[in-house]
Protein backbone atom coordinates (compact mmCIF):
# COMPACT_ATOMS: atom_id res chain seq x y z
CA UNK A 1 21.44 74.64 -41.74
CA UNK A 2 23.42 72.10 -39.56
CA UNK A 3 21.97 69.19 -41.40
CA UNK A 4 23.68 71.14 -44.49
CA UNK A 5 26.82 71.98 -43.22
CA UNK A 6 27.12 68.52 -41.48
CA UNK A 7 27.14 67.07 -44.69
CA UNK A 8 29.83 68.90 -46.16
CA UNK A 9 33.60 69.54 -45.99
CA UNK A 10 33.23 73.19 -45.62
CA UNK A 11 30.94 75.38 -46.52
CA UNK A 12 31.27 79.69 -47.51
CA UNK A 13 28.24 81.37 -45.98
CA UNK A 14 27.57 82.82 -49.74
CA UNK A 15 27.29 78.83 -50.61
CA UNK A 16 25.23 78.18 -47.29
CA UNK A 17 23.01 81.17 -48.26
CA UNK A 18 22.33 79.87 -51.42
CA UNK A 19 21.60 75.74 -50.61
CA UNK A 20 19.00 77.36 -47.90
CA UNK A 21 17.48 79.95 -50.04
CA UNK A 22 16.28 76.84 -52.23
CA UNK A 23 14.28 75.73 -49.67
CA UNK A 24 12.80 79.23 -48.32
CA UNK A 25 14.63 82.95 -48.53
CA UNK A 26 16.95 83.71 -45.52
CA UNK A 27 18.48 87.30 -44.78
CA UNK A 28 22.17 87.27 -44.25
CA UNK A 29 21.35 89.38 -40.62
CA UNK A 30 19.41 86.04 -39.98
CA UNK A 31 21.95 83.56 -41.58
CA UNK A 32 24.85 85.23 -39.32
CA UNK A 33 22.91 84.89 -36.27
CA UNK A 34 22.30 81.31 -36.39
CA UNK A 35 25.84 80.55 -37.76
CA UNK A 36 27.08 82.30 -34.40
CA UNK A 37 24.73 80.38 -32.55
CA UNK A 38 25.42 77.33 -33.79
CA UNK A 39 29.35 78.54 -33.01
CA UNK A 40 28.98 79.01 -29.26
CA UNK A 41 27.13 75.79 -29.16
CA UNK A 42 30.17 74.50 -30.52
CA UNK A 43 28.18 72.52 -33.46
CA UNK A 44 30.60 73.44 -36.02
CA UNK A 45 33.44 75.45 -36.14
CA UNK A 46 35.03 77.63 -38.76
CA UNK A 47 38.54 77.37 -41.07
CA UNK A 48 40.18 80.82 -42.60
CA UNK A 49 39.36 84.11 -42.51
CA UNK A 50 36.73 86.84 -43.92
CA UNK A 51 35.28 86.20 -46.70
CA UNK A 52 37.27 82.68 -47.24
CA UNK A 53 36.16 81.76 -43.37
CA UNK A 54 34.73 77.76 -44.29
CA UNK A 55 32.06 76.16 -41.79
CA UNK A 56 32.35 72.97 -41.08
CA UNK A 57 31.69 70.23 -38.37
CA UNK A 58 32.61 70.78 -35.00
CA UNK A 59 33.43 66.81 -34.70
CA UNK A 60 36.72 65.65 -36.15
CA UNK A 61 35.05 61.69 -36.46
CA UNK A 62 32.68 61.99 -39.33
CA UNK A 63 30.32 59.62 -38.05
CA UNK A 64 29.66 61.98 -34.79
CA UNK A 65 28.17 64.74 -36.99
CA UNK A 66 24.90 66.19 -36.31
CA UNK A 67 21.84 66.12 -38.14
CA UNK A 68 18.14 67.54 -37.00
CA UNK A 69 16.50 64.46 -37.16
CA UNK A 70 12.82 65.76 -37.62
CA UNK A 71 14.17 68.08 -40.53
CA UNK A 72 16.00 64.99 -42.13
CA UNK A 73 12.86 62.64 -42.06
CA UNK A 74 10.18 65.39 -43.77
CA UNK A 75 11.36 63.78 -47.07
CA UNK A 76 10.84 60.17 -48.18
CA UNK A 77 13.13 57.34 -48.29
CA UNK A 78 13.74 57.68 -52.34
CA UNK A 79 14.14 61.88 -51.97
CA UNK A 80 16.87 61.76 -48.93
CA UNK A 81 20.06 62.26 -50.17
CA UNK A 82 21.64 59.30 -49.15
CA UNK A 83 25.68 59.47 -48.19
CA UNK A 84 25.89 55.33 -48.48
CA UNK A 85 23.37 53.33 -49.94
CA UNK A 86 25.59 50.10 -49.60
CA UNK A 87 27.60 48.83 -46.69
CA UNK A 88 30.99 51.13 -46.43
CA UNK A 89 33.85 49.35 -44.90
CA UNK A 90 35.59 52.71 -44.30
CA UNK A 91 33.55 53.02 -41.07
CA UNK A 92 35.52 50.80 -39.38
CA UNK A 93 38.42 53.32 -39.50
CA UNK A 94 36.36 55.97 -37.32
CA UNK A 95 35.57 53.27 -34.60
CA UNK A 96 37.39 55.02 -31.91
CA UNK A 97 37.29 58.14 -29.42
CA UNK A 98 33.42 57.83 -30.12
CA UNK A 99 33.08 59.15 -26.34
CA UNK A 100 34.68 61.69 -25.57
CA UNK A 101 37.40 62.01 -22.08
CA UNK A 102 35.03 64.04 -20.48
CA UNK A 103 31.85 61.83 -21.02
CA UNK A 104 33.41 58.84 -20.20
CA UNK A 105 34.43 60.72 -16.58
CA UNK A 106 30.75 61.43 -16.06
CA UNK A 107 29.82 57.82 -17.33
CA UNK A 108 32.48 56.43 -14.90
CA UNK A 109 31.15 58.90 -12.48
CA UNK A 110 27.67 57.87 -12.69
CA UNK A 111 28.38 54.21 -12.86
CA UNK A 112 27.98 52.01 -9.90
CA UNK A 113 29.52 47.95 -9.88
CA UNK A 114 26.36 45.98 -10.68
CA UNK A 115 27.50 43.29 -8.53
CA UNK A 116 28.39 45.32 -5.33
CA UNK A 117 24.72 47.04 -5.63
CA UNK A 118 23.20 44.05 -6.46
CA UNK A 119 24.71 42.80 -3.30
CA UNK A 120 23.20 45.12 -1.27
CA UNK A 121 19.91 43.82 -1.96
CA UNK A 122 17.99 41.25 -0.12
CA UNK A 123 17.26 38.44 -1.86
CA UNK A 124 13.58 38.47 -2.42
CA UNK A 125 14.24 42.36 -3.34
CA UNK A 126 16.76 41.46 -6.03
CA UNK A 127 14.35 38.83 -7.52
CA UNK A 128 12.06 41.31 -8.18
CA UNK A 129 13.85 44.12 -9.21
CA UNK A 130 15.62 41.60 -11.70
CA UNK A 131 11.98 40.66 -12.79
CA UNK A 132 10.89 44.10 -13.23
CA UNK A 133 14.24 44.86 -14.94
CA UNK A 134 13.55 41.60 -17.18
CA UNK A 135 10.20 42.57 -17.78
CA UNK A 136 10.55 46.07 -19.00
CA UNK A 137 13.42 44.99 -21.55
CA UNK A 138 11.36 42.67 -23.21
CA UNK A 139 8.25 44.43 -23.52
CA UNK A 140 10.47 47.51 -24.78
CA UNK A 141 13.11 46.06 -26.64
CA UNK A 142 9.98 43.82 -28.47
CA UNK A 143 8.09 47.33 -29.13
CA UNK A 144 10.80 48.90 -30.99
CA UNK A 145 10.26 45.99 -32.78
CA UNK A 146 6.98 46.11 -33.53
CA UNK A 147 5.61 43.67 -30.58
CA UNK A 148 2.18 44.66 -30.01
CA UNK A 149 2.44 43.25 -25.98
CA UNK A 150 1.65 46.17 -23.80
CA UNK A 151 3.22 46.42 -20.44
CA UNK A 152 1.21 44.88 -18.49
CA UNK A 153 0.82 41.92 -21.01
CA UNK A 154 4.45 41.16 -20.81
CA UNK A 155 4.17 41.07 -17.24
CA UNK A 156 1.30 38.74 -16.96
CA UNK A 157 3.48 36.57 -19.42
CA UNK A 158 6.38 36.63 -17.93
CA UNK A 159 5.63 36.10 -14.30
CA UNK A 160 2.79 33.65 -14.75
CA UNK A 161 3.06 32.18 -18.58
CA UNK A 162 -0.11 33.72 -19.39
CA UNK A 163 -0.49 34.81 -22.93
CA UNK A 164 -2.69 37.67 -24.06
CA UNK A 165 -5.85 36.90 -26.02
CA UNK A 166 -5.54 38.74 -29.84
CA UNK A 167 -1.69 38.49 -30.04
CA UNK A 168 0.04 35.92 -32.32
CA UNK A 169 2.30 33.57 -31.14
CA UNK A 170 5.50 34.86 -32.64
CA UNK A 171 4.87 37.88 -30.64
CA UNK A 172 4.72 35.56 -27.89
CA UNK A 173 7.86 33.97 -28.53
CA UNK A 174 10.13 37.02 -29.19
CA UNK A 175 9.12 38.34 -25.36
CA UNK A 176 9.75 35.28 -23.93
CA UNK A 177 12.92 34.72 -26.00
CA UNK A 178 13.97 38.02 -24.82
CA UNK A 179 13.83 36.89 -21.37
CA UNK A 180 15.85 33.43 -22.21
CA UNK A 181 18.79 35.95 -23.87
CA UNK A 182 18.87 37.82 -20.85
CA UNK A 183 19.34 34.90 -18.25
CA UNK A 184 21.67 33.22 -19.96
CA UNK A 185 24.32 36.59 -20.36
CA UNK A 186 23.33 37.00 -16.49
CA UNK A 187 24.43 33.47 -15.64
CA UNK A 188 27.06 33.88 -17.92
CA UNK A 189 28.25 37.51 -17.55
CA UNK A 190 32.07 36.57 -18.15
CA UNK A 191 31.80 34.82 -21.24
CA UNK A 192 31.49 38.49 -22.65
CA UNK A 193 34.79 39.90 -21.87
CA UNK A 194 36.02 38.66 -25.22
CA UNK A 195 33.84 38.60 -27.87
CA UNK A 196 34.08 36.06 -30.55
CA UNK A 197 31.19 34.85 -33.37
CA UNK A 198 30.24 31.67 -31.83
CA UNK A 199 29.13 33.36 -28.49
CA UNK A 200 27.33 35.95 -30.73
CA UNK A 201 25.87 33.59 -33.13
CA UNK A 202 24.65 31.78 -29.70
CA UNK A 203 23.19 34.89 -28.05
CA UNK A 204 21.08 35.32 -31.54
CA UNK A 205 20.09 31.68 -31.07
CA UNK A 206 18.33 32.66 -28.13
CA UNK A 207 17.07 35.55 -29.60
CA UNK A 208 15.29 33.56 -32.61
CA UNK A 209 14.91 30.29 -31.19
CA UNK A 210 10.91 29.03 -32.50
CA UNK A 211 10.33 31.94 -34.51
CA UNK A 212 11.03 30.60 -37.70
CA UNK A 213 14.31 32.83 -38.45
CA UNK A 214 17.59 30.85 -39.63
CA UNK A 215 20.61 30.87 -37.33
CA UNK A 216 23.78 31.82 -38.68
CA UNK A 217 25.89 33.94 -40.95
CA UNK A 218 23.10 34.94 -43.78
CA UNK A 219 23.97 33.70 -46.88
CA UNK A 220 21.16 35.98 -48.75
CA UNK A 221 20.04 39.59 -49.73
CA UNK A 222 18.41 41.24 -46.79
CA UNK A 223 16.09 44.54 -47.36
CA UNK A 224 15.56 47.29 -44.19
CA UNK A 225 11.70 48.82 -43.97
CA UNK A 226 11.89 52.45 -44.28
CA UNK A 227 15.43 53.11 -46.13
CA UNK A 228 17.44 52.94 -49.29
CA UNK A 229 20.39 51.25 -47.85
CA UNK A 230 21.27 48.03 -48.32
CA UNK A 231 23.47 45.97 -46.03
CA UNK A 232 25.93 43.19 -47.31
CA UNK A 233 24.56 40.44 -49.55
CA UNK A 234 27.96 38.39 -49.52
CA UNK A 235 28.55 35.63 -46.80
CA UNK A 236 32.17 35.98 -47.14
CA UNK A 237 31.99 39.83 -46.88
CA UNK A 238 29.24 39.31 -43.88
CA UNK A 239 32.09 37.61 -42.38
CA UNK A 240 34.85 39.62 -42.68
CA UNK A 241 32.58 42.77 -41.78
CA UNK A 242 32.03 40.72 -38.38
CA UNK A 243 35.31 39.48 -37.79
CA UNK A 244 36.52 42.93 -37.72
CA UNK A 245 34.25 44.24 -35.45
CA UNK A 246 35.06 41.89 -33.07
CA UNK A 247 38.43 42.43 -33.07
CA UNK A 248 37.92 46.56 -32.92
CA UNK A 249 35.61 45.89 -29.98
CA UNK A 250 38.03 43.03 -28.32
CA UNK A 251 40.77 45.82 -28.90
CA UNK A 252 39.18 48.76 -26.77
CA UNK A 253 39.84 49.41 -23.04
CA UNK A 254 36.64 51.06 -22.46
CA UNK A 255 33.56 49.31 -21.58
CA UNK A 256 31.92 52.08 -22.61
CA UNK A 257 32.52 52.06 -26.46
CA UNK A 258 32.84 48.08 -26.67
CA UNK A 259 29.00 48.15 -25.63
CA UNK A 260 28.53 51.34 -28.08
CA UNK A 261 30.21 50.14 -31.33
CA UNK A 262 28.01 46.48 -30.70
CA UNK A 263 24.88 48.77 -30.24
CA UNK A 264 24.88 50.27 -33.59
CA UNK A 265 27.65 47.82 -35.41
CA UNK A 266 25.59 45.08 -35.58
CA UNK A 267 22.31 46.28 -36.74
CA UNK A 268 24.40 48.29 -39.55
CA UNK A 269 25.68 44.73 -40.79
CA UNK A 270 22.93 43.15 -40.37
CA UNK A 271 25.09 39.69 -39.98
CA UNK A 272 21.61 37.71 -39.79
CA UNK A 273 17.90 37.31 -41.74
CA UNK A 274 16.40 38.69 -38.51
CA UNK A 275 16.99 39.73 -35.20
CA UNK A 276 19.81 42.06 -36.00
CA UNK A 277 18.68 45.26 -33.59
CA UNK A 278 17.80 43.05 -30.84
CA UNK A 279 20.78 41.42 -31.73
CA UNK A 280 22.86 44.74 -31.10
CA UNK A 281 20.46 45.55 -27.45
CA UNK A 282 21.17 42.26 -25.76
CA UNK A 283 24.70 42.44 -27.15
CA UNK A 284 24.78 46.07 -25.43
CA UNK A 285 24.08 44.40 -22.53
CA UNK A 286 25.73 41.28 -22.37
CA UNK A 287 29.43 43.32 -22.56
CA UNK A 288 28.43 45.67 -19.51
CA UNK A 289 27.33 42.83 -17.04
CA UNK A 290 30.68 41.85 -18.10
CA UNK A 291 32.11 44.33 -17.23
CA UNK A 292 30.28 44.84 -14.05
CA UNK A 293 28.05 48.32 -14.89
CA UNK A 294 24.41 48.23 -15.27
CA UNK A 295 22.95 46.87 -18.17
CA UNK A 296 20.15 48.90 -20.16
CA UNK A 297 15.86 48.15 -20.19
CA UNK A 298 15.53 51.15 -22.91
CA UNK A 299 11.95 52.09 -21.39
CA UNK A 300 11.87 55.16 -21.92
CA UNK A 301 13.23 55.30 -25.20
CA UNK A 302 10.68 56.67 -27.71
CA UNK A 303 10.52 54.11 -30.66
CA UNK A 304 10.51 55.49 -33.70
CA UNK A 305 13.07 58.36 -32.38
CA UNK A 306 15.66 54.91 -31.75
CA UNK A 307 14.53 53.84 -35.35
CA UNK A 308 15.05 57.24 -36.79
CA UNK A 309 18.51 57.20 -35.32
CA UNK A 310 19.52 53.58 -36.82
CA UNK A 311 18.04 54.52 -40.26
CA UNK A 312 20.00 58.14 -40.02
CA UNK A 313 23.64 55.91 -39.63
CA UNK A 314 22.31 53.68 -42.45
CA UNK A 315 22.17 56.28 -44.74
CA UNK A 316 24.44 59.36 -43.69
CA UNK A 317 26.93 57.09 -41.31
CA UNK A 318 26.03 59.26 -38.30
CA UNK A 319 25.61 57.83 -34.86
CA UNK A 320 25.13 61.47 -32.90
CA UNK A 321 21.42 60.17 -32.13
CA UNK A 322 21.92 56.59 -31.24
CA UNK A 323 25.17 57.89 -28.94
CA UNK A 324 22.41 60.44 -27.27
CA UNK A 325 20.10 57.54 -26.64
CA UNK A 326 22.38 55.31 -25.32
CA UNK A 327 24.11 57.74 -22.70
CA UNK A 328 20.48 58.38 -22.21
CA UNK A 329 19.67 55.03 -21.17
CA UNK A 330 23.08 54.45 -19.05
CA UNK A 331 21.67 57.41 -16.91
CA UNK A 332 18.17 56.02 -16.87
CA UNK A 333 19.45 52.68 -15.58
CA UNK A 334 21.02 54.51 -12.67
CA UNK A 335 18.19 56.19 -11.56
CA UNK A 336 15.26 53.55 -12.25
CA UNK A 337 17.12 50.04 -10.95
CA UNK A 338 18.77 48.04 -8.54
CA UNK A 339 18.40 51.01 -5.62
């Protein structure tokens, strides 16, 4: 039902009724109760009166509507009914007041200066809690990837260059690249105050560097495994999506939604052959060391619910899920590092 009115620019509960009665039959006691529900859970919100009251959105910004996530991925890639199966350059209009005044209080709230805590720390204790930071991002970051490195594995790799026995090398590679993208914004944590496409095309660099993957601006057709959209195929376009979003981001006061809008901007145009979503992570990160705030390992994200939420604003231009998992993983930072 959310998924349906989401999608729409207001719905009667006669035409509700009748979309969910093609799926299964519904009583209108039932359909009233769970539009009332989803009322005081301020999900969506009505417009008029009677038997002219229209449901719609809660969420002014249409890329913060909701959508059931398990419901929307019963059907296949071909049966979804895609909003965008092409690139829409009208997103770039909604980039802004993505967090709301009250979560960015608790953010701010939760937040402590990476540097001052860091500073706290001994020095043999902050080598290893960087380490153990380090280590988990890779392993994790490389997972959502498809990495087959467990844990442990990336450990033994990282802290004493030992590879594991059945993995290939490019496997190999991305962890340890994952690593060299890391130091590098940690030596350089400034550089990110102001984004521009050299320091991004750099950061990617390190990112891709021996894995066969060209650097740069893509000049061809890329394809994403397990959706119908389709990101930019034009260089020129590529670069003006890009340029853009790094003035939006250069633009915004907060922190907050610089390291948001990178998150889920870059993956969404795809501005290289490979390497985009780790792209958009370390990018994540590099603008809050700037800044000073923690950056993020994503441990305990669950993989294919952070895939799930990338393909969902691919096709329906809705970031609700990847916003969840990223305030998600600004809490989990807080309570998991640098104590």
């Amino acid at each position: 039902m959310l998924n349906l009115i989401s999608r729409g620019n207001g719905l009667l509960r006669s035409q509700i009724q009748e979309e969910l009665e093609k799926i299964d039959k519904i009583s209108k006691v039932t359909l009233i109760r769970d539009l009332n529900i989803l009322l005081k859970n301020q999900l969506i919100k009505t417009k008029g009166n009677a038997r002219s009251t229209l449901y719609l959105p809660y969420t002014q910004n249409p890329i913060l509507r909701y959508f059931d996530l398990e419901v929307y991925f019963q059907q296949d890639p071909d049966k979804r009914s895609v909003v965008a199966k092409h690139f829409d350059f009208s997103i770039f209009s909604s980039l802004n007041h993505l967090i709301t005044p009250i979560e960015l209080k608790e953010l701010k709230d939760k937040s402590r200066s990476f540097t001052k805590q860091t500073e706290k720390l001994s020095s043999d204790i902050l080598k290893r809690e960087l380490e153990r930071f380090v280590i988990e991002l890779s392993w994790k970051s490389s997972k959502i990837e498809g990495n087959t490195y467990s844990l442990l594995e990336t450990e033994a790799l990282i802290k004493e260059q030992k590879e594991a026995k059945g993995k290939s090398k490019e496997e190999t590679v991305m962890i340890l690249n994952h690593k060299s993208a890391f130091d590098q914004i940690l030596n350089n944590k400034k550089d990110f105050t102001n984004l521009t496409v050299f320091k991004i095309n750099q950061l990617h660099n390190f990112l891709v560097k021996d894995m066969n993957i060209s650097t740069g601006i893509r000049k061809n057709a890329v394809g994403i495994t397990g959706t119908v959209y389709r990101p930019l195929d034009n260089q020129h376009q590529i670069r003006e999506a890009v340029d853009r979003l790094i003035k939006i981001i250069n633009n915004l006061a907060s922190p907050f939604e610089k390291a948001l809008i990178a998150h889920f901007m870059i993956p969404y145009i795809q501005p290289y052959a490979d390497g985009n979503k780790r792209l958009g992570r370390m990018l994540t990160n590099a603008i809050f060391l700037a800044y000073d705030l923690y950056p993020l390992s994503y441990r305990s994200v669950d993989e294919d619910d952070f895939k799930k939420a990338l393909i969902l604003m691919y096709e329906q231009k809705s970031i609700y899920h990847i916003k969840r998992i990223f305030i998600e993983q600004i809490h989990f930072a807080h309570e998991n590092y640098f104590k």
